[in-house]
C-alpha atoms as a PDB file:
ATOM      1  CA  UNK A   1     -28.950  15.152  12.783  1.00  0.00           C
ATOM      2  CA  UNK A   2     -26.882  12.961  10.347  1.00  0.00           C
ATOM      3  CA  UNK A   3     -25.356  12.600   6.687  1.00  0.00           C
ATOM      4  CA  UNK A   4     -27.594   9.994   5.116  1.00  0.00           C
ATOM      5  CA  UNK A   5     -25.444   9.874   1.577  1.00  0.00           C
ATOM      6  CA  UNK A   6     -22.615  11.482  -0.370  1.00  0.00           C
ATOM      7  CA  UNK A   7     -22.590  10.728  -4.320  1.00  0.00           C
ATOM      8  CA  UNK A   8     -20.284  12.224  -6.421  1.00  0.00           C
ATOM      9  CA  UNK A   9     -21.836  14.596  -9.496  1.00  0.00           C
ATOM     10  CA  UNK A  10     -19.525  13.633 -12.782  1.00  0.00           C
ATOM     11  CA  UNK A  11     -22.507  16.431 -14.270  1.00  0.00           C
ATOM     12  CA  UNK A  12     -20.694  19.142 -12.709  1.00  0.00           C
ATOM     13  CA  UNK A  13     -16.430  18.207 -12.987  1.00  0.00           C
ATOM     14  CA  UNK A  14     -14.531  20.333 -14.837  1.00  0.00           C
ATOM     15  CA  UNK A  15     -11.188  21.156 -15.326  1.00  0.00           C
ATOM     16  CA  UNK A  16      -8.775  24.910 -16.606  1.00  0.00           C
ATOM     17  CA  UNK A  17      -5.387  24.933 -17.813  1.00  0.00           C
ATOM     18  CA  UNK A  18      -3.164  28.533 -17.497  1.00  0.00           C
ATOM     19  CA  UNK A  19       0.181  28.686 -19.344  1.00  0.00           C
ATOM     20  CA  UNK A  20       2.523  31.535 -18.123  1.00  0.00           C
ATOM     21  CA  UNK A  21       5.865  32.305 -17.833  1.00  0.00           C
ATOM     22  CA  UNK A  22       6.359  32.392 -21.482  1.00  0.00           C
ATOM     23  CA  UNK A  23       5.160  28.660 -21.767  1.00  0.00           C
ATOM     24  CA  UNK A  24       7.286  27.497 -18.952  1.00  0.00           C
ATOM     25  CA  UNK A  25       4.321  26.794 -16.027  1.00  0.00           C
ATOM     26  CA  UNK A  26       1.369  25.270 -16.769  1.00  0.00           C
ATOM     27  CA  UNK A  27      -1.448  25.970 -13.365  1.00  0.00           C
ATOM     28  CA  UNK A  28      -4.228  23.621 -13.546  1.00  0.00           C
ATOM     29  CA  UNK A  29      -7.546  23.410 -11.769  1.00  0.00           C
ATOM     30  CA  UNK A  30     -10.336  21.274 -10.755  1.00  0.00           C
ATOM     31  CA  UNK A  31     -13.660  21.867 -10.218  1.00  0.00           C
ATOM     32  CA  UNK A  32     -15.638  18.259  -8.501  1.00  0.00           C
ATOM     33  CA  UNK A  33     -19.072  18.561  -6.948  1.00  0.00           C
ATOM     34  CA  UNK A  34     -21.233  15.761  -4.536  1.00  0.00           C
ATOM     35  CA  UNK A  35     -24.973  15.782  -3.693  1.00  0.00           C
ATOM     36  CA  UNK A  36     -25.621  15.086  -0.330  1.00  0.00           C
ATOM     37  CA  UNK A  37     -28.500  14.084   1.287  1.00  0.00           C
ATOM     38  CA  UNK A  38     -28.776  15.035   5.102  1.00  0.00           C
ATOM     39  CA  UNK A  39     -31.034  15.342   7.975  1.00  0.00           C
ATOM     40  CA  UNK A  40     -33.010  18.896   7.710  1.00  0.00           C
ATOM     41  CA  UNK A  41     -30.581  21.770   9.417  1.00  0.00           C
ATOM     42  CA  UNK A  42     -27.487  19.941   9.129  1.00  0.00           C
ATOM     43  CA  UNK A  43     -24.640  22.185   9.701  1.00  0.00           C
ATOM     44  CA  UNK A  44     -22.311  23.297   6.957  1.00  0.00           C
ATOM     45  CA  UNK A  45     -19.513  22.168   9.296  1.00  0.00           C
ATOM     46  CA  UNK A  46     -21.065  18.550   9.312  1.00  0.00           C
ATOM     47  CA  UNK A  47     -21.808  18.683   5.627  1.00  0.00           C
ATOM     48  CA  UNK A  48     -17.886  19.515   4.641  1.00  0.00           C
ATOM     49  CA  UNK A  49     -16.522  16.881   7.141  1.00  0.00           C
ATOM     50  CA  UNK A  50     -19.177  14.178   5.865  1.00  0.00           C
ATOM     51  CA  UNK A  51     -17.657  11.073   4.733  1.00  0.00           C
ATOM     52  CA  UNK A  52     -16.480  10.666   1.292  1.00  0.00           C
ATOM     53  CA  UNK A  53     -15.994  14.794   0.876  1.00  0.00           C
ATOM     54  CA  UNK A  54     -12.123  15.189   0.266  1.00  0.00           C
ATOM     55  CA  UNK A  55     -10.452  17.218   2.935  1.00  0.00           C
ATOM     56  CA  UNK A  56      -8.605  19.999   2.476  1.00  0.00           C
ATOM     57  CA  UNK A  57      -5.184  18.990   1.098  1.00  0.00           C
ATOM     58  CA  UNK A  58      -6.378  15.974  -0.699  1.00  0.00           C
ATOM     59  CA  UNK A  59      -4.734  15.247  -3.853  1.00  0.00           C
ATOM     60  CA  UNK A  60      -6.641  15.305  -7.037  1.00  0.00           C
ATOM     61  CA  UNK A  61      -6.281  11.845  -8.825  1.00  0.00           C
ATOM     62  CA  UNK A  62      -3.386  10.916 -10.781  1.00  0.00           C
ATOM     63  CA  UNK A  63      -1.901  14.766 -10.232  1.00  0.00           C
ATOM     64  CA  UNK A  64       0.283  14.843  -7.190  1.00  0.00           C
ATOM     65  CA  UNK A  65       0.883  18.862  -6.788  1.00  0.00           C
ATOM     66  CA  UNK A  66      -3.028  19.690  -7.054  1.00  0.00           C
ATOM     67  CA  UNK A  67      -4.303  19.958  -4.036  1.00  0.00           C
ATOM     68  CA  UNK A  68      -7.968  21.098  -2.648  1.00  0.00           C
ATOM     69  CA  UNK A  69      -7.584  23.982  -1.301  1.00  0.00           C
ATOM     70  CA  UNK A  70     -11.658  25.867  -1.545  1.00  0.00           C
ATOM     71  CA  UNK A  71     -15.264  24.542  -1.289  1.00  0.00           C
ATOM     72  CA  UNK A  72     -18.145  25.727  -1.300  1.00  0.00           C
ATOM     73  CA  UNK A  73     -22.344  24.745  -0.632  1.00  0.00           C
ATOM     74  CA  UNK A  74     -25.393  25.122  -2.584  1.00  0.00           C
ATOM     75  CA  UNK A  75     -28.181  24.571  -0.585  1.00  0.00           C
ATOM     76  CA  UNK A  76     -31.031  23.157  -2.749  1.00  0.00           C
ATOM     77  CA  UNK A  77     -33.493  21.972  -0.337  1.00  0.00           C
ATOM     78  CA  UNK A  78     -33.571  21.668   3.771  1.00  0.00           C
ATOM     79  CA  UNK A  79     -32.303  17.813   3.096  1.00  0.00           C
ATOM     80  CA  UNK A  80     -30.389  18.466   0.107  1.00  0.00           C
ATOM     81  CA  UNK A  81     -26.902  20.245  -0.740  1.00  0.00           C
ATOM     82  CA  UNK A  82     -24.542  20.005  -3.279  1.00  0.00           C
ATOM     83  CA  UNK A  83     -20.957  20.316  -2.053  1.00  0.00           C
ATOM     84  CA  UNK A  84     -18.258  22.002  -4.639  1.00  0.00           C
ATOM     85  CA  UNK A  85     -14.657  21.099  -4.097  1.00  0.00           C
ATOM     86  CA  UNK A  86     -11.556  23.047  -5.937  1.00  0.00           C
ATOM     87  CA  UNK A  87      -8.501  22.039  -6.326  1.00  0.00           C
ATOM     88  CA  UNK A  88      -5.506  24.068  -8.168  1.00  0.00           C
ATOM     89  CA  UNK A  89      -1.394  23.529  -8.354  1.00  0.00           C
ATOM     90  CA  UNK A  90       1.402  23.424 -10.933  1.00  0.00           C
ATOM     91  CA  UNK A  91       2.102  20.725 -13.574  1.00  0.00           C
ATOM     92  CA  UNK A  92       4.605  19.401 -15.660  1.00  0.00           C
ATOM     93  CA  UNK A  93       4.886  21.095 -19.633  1.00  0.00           C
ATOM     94  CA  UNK A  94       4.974  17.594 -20.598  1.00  0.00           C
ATOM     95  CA  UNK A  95       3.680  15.640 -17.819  1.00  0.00           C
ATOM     96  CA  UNK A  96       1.455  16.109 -14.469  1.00  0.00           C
ATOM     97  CA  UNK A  97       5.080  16.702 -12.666  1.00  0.00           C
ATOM     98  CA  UNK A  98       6.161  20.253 -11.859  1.00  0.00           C
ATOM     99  CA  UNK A  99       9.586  19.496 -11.713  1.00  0.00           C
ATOM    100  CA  UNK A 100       9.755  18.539 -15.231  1.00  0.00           C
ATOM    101  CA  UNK A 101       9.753  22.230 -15.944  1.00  0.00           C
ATOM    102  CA  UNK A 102      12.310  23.926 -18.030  1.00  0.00           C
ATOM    103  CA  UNK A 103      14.294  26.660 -15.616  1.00  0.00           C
ATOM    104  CA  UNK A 104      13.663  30.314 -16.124  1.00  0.00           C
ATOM    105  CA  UNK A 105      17.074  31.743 -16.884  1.00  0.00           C
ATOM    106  CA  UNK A 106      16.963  35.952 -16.813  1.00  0.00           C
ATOM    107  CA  UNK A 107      20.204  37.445 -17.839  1.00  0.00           C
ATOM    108  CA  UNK A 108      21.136  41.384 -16.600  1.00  0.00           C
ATOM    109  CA  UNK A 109      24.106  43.714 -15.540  1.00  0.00           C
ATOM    110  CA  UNK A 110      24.900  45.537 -12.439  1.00  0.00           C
ATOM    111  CA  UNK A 111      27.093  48.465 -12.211  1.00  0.00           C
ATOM    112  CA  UNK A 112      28.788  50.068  -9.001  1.00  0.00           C
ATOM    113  CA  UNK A 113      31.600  52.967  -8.819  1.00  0.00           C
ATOM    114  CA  UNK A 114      34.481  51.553  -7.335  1.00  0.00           C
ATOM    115  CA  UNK A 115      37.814  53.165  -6.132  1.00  0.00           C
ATOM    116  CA  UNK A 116      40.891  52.448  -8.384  1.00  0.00           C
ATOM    117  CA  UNK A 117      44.744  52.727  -8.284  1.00  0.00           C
ATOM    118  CA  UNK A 118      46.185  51.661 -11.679  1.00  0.00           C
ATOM    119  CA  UNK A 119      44.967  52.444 -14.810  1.00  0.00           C
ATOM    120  CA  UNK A 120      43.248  50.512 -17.691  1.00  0.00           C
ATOM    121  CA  UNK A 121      46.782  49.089 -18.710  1.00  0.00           C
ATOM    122  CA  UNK A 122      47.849  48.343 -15.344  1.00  0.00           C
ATOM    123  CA  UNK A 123      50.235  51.056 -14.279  1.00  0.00           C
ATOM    124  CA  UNK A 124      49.644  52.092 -11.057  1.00  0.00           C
ATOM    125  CA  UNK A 125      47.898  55.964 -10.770  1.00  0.00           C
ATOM    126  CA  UNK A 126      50.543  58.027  -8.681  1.00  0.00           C
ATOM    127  CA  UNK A 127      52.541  61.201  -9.199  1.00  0.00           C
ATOM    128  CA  UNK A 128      55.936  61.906 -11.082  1.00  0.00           C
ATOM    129  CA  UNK A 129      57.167  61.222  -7.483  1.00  0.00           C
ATOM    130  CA  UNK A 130      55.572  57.679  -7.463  1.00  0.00           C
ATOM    131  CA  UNK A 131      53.254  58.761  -4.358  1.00  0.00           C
ATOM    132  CA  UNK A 132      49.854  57.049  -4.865  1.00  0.00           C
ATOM    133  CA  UNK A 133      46.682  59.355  -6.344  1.00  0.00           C
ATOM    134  CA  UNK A 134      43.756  58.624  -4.359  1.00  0.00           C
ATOM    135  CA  UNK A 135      40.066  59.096  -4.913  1.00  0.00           C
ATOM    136  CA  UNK A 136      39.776  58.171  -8.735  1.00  0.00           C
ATOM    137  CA  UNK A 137      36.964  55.793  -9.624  1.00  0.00           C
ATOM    138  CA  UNK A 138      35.608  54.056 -12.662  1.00  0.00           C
ATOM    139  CA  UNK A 139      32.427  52.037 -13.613  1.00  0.00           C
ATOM    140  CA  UNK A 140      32.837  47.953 -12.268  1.00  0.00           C
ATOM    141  CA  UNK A 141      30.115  46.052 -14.956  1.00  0.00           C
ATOM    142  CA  UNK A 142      29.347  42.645 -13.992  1.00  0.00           C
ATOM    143  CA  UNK A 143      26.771  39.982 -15.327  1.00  0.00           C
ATOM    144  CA  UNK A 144      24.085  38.684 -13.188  1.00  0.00           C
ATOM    145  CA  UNK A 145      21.999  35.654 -13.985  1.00  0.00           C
ATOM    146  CA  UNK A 146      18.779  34.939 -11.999  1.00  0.00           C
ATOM    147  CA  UNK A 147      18.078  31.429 -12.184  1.00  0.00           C
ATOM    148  CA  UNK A 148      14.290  30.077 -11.097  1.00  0.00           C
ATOM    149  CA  UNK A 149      13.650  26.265 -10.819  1.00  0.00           C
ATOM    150  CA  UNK A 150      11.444  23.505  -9.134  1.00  0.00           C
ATOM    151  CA  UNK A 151      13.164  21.253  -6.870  1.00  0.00           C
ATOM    152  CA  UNK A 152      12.153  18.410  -5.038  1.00  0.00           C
ATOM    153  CA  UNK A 153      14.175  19.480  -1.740  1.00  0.00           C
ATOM    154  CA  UNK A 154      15.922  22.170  -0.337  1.00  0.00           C
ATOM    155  CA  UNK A 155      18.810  22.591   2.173  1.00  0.00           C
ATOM    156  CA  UNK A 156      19.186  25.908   4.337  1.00  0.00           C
ATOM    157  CA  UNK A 157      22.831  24.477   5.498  1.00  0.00           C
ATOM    158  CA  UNK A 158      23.714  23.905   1.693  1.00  0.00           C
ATOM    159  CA  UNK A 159      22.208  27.540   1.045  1.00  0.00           C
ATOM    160  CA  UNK A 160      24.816  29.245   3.870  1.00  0.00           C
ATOM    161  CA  UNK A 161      27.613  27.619   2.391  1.00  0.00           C
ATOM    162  CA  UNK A 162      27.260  28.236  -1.480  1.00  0.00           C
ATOM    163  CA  UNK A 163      26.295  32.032  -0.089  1.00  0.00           C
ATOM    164  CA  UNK A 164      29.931  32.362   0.820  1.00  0.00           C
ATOM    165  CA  UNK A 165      31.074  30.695  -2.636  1.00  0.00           C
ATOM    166  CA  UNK A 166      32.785  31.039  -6.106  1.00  0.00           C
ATOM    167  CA  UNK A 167      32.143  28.705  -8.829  1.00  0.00           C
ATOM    168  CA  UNK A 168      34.919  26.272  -8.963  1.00  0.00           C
ATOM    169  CA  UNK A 169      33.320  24.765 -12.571  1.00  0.00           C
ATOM    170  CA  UNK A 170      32.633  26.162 -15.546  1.00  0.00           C
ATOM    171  CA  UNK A 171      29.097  27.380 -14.758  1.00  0.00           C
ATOM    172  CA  UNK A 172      26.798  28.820 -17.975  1.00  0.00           C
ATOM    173  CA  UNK A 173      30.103  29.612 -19.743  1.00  0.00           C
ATOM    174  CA  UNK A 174      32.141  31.153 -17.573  1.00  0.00           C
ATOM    175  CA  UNK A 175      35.558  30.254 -15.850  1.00  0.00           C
ATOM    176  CA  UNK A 176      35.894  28.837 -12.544  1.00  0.00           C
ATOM    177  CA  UNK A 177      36.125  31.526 -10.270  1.00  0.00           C
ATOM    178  CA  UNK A 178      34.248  34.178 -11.675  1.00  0.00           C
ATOM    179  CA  UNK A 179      30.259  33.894 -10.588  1.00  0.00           C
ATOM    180  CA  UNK A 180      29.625  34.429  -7.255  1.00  0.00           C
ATOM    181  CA  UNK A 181      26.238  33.235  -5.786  1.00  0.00           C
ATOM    182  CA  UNK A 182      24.448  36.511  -4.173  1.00  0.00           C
ATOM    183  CA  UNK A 183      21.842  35.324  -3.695  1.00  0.00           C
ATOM    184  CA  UNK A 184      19.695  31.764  -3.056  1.00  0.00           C
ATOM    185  CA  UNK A 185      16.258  31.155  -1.890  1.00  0.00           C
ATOM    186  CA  UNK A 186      13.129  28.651  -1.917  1.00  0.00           C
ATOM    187  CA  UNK A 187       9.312  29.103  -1.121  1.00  0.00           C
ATOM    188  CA  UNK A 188       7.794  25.957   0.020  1.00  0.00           C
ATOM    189  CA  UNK A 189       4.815  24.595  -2.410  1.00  0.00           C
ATOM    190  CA  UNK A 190       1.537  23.672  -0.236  1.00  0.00           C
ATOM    191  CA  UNK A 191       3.065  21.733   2.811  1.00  0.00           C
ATOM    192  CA  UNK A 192       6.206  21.354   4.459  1.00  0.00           C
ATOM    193  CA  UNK A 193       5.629  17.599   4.340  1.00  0.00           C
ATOM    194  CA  UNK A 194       4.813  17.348   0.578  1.00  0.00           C
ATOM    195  CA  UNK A 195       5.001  19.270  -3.063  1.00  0.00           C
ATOM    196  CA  UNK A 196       8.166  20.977  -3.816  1.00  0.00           C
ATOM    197  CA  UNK A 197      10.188  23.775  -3.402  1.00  0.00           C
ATOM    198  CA  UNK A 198      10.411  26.850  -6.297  1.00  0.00           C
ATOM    199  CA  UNK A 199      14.167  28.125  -5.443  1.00  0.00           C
ATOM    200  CA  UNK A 200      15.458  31.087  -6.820  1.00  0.00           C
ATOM    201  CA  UNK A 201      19.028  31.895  -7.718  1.00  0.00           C
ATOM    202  CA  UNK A 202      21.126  34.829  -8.658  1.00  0.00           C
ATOM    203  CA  UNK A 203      24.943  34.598 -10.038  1.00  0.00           C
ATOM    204  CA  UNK A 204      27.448  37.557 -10.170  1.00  0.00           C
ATOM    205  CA  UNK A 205      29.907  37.366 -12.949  1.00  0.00           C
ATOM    206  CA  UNK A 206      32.864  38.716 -12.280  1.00  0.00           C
ATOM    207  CA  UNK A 207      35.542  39.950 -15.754  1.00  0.00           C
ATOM    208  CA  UNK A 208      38.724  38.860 -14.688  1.00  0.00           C
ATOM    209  CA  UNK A 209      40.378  42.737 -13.786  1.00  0.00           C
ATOM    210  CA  UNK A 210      44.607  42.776 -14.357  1.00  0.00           C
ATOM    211  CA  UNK A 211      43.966  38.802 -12.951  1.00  0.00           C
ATOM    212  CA  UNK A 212      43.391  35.276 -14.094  1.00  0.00           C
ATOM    213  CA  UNK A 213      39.957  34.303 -14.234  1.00  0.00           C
ATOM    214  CA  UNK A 214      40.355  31.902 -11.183  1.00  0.00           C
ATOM    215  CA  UNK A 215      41.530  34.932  -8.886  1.00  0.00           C
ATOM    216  CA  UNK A 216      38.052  37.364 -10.084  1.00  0.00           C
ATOM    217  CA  UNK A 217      37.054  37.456  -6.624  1.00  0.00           C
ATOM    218  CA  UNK A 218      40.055  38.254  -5.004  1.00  0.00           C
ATOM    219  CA  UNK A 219      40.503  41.192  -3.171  1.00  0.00           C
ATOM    220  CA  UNK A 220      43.797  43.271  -5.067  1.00  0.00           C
ATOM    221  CA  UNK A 221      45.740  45.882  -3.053  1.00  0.00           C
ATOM    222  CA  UNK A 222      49.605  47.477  -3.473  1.00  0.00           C
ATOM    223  CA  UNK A 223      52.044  45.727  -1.261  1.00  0.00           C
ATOM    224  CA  UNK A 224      52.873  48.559   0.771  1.00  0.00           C
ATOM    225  CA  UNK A 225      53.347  49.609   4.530  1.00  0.00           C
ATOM    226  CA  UNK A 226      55.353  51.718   6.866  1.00  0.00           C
ATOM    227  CA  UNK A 227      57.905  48.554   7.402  1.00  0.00           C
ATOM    228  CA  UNK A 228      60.701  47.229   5.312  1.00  0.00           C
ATOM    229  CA  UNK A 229      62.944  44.672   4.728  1.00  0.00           C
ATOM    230  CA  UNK A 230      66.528  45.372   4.994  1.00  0.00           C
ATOM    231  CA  UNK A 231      69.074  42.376   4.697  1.00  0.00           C
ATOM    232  CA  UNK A 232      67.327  39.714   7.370  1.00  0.00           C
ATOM    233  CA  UNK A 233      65.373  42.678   9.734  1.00  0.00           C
ATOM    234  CA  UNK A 234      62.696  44.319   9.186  1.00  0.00           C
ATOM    235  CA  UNK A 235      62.312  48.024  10.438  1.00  0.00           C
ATOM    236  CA  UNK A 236      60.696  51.079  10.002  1.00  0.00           C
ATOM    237  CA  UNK A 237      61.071  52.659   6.417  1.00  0.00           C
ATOM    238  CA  UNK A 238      62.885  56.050   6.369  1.00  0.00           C
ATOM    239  CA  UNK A 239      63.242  59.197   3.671  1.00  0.00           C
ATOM    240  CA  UNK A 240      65.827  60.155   2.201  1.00  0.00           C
ATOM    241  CA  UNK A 241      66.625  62.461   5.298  1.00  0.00           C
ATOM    242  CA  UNK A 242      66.736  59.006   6.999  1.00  0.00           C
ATOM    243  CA  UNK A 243      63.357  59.868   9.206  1.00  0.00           C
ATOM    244  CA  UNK A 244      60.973  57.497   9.399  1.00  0.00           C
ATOM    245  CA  UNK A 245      58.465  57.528   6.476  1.00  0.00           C
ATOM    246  CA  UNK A 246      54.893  59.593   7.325  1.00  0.00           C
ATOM    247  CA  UNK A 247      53.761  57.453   4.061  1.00  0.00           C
ATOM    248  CA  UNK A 248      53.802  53.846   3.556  1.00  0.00           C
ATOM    249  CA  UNK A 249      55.814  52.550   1.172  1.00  0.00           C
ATOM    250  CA  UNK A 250      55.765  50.183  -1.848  1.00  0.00           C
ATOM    251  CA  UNK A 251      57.533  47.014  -1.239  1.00  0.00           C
ATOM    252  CA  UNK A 252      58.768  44.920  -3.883  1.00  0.00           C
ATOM    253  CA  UNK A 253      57.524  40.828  -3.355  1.00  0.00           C
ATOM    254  CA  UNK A 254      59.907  39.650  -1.047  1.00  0.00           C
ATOM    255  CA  UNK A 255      59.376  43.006   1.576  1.00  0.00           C
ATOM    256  CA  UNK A 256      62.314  45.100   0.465  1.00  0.00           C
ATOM    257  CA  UNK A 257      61.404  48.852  -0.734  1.00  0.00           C
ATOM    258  CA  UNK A 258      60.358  48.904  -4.219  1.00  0.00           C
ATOM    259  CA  UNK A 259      63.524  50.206  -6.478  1.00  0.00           C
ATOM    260  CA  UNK A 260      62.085  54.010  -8.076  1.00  0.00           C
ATOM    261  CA  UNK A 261      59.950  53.727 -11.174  1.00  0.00           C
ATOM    262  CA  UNK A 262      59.447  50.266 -10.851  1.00  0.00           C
ATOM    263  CA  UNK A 263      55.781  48.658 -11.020  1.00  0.00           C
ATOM    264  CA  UNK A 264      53.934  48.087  -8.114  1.00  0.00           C
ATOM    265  CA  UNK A 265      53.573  44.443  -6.743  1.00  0.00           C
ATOM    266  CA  UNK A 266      50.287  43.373  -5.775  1.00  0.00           C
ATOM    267  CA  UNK A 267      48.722  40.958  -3.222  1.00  0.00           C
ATOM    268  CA  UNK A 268      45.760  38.956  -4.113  1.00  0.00           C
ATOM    269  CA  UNK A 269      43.840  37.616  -0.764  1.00  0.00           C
ATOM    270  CA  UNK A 270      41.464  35.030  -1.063  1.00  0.00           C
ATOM    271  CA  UNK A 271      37.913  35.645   0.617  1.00  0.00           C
ATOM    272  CA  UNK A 272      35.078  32.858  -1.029  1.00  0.00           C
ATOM    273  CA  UNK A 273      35.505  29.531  -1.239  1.00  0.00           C
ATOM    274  CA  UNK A 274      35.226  27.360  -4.327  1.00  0.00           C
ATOM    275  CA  UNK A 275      32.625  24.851  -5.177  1.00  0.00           C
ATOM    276  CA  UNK A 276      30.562  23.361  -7.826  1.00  0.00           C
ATOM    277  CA  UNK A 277      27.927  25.478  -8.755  1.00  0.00           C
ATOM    278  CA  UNK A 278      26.555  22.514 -11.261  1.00  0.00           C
ATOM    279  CA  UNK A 279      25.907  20.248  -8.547  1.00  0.00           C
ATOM    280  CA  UNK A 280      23.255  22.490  -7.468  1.00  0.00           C
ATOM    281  CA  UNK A 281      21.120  21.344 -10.026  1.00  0.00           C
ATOM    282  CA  UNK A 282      20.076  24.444 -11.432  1.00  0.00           C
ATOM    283  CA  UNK A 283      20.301  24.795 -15.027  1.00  0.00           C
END
């Protein structure tokens, strides 16, 4: 048995455009057919691997992310068949290059319940005795921006260390220090060794609580404890019946106990670091 030609059919080419994601990816496909004349009860296998039928994978011409990727026979007569090959992939709004696309940029909110211990104004919540109030909550709203591009590479290592990151530029409008990336992702178009990568990313915006914009992030609790400072030692903290405190205590900055009635300090403790969330190249 044996492949005696392949010609390709320009008859039977054709070609469908899809626009979606309100005008921001164009699909395209490819439809390209051969006659081929064979020895009678060639195999199909032998009749898809005959020479000059593209394999799959194969670019189409002149488009770089369409590949062939289904194909089919039409057996006409014992000798005859005509071989169909599709192809399908992304493009360009303005060119045959996916990566020319415009990102999708999704704006939403998130809410969460979380503990507090001052008040809207900043006073801390405790009693007329200035012992804390615990258990009091109020709505945290923060912005979230889900950000979906085409990039020519991605880096898993670069992905870990922007996951544990605060924006240290002023990213979509907001202040250094106040979007967090939660979340950042990639699926791999066609072939690890060619195409592209669609990467997905999400941005938590953070309003700058009784802080500065830089410091969103930062965890905030009292400066208080069972120790004091008293002249240049530091011991347990005692009542007023000079027994040592069941409580802690506030402490004023420098470790001494807070004076009565005075505001409580607070420490602010770093936990993300801070990088440039425009050199990801995502907007």
């Amino acid at each position: 048995m044996a492949i005696r030609s392949v010609d390709q059919m320009w008859s039977r080419a054709n070609s469908n455009v899809k626009v979606s994601d309100n005008f921001r990816k164009y699909t395209v496909s490819f439809t390209t057919s051969f006659q081929v004349l064979h020895d009678a009860n060639e195999s199909d296998l032998s009749i898809y691997q005959a020479p000059g039928i593209p394999a799959a994978g194969s670019r189409y011409p002149n488009f770089p992310t369409v590949f062939a990727d289904g194909a089919s026979i039409e057996r006409v007569s014992p000798i005859y068949s005509i071989v169909t090959i599709d192809y399908n992939g992304e493009i360009g709004s303005s060119s045959e290059n996916p990566l020319f696309n415009p990102p999708r940029i999704d704006w939403d909110d998130v809410e969460t319940e979380e503990e507090i211990d001052e008040d809207f104004d900043g006073a801390a919540i405790v009693t007329a005795n200035n012992e804390p109030i615990t258990g009091l909550k109020r709505p945290i709203v923060d912005q979230v921006v889900t950000i979906r591009r085409n990039m020519p590479f991605f880096n898993p290592w670069v992905q870990m260390v922007y996951r544990q990151s605060v924006n240290s530029d002023l990213f979509l409008g907001f202040p250094p220090g106040t979007g967090r990336l939660t979340k950042l992702s990639a699926a791999n178009i066609y072939d690890e060794n060619f195409g592209y990568y669609e990467v997905t990313a999400t941005v938590q915006f953070r309003y700058p609580y009784r802080t500065t914009p830089a410091r969103a992030w930062y965890k905030r609790v009292r400066h208080e404890g069972f120790y004091a400072k008293y002249g240049n030692s530091i011991w347990r903290a005692t009542d007023a019946a000079r027994q040592p405190v069941s409580k802690p205590i506030l402490l004023a900055a420098d470790g001494t106990p807070l004076a009565p009635g005075a505001n409580p300090v607070w420490l602010e403790i770093k936990i993300f670091n801070s990088l440039p969330f425009n050199a990801l190249g995502l907007t």
